[in-house]
Protein backbone atom coordinates (compact mmCIF):
# COMPACT_ATOMS: atom_id res chain seq x y z
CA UNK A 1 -25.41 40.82 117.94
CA UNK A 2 -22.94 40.20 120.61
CA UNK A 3 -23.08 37.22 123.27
CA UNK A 4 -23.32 39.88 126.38
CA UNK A 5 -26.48 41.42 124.61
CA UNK A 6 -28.10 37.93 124.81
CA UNK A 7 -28.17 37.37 128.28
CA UNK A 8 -28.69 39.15 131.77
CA UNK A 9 -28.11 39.06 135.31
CA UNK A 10 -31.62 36.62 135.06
CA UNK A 11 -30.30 34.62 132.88
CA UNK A 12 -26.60 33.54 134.33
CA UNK A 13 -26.33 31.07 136.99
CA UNK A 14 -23.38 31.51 138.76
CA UNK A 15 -23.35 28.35 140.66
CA UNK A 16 -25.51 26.19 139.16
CA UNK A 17 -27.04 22.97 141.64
CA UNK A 18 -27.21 20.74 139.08
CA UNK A 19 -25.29 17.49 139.26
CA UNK A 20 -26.04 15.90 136.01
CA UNK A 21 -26.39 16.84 132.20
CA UNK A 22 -29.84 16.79 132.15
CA UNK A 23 -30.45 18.47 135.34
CA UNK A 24 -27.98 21.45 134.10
CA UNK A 25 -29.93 21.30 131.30
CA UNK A 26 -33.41 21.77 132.83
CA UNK A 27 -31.56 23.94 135.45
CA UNK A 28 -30.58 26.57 132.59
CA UNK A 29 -34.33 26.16 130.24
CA UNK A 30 -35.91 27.12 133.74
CA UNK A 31 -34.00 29.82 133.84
CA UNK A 32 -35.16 31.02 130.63
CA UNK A 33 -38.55 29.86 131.30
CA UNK A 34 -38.72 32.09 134.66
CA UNK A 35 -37.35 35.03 132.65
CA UNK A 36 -40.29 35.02 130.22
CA UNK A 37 -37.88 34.39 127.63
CA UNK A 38 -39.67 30.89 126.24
CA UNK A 39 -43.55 30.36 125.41
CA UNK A 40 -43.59 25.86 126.24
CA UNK A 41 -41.19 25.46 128.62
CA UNK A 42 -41.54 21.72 127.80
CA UNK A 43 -40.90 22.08 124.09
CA UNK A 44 -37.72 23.88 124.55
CA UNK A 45 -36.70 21.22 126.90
CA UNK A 46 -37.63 18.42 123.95
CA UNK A 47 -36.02 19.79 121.75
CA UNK A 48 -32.49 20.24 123.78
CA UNK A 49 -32.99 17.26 124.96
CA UNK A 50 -33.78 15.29 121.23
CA UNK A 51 -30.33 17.55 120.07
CA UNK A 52 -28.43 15.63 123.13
CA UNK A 53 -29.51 12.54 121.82
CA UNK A 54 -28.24 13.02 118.14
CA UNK A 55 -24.70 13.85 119.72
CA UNK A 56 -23.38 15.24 123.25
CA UNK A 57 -22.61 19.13 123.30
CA UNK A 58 -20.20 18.85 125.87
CA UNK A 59 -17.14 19.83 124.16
CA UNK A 60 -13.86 20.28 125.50
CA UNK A 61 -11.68 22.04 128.00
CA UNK A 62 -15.03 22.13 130.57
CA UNK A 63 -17.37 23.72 128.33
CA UNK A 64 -20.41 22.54 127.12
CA UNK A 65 -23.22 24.30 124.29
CA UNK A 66 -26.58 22.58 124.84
CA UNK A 67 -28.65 24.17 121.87
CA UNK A 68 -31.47 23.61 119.85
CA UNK A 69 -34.36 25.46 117.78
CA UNK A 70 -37.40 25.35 118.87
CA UNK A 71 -40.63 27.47 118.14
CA UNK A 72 -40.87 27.95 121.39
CA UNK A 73 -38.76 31.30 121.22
CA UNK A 74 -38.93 34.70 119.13
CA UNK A 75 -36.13 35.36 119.03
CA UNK A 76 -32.12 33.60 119.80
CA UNK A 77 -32.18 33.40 123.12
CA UNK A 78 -29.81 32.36 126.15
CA UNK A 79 -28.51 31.05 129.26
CA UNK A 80 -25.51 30.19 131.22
CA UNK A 81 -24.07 28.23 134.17
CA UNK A 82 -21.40 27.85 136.04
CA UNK A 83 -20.24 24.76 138.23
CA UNK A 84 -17.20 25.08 139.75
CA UNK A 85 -16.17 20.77 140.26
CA UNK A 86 -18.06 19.93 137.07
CA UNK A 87 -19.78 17.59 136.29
CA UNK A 88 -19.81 14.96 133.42
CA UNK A 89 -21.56 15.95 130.00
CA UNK A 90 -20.46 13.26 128.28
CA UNK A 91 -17.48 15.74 126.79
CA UNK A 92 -14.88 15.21 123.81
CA UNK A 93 -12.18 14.82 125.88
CA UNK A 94 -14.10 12.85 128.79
CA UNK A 95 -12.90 15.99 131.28
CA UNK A 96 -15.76 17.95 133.62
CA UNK A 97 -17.46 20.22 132.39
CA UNK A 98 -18.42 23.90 133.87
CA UNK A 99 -19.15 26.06 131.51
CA UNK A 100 -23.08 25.70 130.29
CA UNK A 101 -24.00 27.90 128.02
CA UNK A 102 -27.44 26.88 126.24
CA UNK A 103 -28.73 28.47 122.81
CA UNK A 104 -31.86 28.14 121.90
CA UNK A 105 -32.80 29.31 117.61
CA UNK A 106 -35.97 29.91 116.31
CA UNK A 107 -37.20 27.36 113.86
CA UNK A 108 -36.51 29.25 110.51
CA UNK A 109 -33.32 31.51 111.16
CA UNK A 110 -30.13 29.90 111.65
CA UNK A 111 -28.02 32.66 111.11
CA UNK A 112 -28.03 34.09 114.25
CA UNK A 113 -27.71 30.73 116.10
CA UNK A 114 -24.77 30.13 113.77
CA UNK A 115 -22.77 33.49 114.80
CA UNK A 116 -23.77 33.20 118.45
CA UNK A 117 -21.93 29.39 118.31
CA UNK A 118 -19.10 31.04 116.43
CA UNK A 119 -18.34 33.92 118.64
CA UNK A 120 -19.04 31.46 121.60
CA UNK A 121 -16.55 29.58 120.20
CA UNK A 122 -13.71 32.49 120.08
CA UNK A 123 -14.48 33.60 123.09
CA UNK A 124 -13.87 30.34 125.27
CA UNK A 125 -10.98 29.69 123.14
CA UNK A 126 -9.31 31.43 125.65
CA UNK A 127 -7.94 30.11 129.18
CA UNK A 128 -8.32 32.82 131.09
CA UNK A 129 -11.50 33.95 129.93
CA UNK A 130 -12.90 30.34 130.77
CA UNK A 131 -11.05 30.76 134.27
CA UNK A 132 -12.52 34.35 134.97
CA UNK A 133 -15.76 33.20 134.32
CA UNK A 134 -15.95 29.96 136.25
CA UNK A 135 -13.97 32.14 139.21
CA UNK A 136 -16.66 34.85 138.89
CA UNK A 137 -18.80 35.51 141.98
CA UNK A 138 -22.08 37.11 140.78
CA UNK A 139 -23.50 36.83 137.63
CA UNK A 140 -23.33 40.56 137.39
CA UNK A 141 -19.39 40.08 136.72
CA UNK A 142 -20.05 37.33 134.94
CA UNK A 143 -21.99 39.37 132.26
CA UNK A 144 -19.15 41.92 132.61
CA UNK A 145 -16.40 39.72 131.78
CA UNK A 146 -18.47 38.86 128.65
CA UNK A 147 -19.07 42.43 127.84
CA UNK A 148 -15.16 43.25 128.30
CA UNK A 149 -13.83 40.03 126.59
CA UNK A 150 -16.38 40.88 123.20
CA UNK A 151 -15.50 44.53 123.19
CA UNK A 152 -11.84 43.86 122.98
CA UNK A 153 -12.25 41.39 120.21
């Protein structure tokens, strides 16, 4: 399972309108929710939310991984958005973030939750795959820069 295969051109938000954590956050399980992608839109946003509350997912160098498990979903699904100035997610390192990319498990298998977080995890590693994607225009080339970044791996 690679990250690209998760999501679609329905599913990435290239310039997301949210101005706070939470509103990224309901922003992105909309998203999802519009998409077909989650059965209680409300659980799924619970449960993110409860996860935010046991410890912030904003990480650092402007990237944040809201996630959570929830039997709300079939299957691991995803979202992601982009906002160009940031905005605060309570981060590591106290900087902007503007990468939001949510995860959200099933209840009872972790394993692919746990590799999506791990390749999620190589694949921002990188500068100029984080620049690329917040400088992308459409979420079309965001999705490609995904693709092309995985492949190469």
């Amino acid at each position: 399972m690679a990250l690209y295969e998760l999501l679609d051109a329905n599913s990435i938000v290239p310039n997301l309108a949210a101005e706070t954590k939470d509103a990224a956050i309901e922003e992105l399980v909309d998203v999802l929710d519009r998409a077909g992608r989650v059965s209680d839109r409300n659980a799924v946003l619970d449960a993110v939310f409860e996860r935010e509350r046991a410890m912030s997912t904003g990480l650092e160098d402007g990237i944040a991984v809201p996630h959570a498990k929830s039997g709300a979903v079939s299957a691991l699904t995803a979202a992601l958005g982009i906002k160009r100035e940031g905005l605060d997610f309570e981060s590591v390192d106290g900087k902007p973030t503007r990468i939001v990319f949510l995860l959200i498990a099933e209840l009872n298998n972790p394993g692919p939750h746990v590799r999506a977080l791990a390749k999620l995890a190589r694949l921002l590693s990188d500068p100029e795959t984080r620049a690329a994607l917040i400088n992308a225009a459409t979420a079309e080339d965001i999705l490609g820069i995904i693709k092309q970044r995985e492949l190469v791996e």
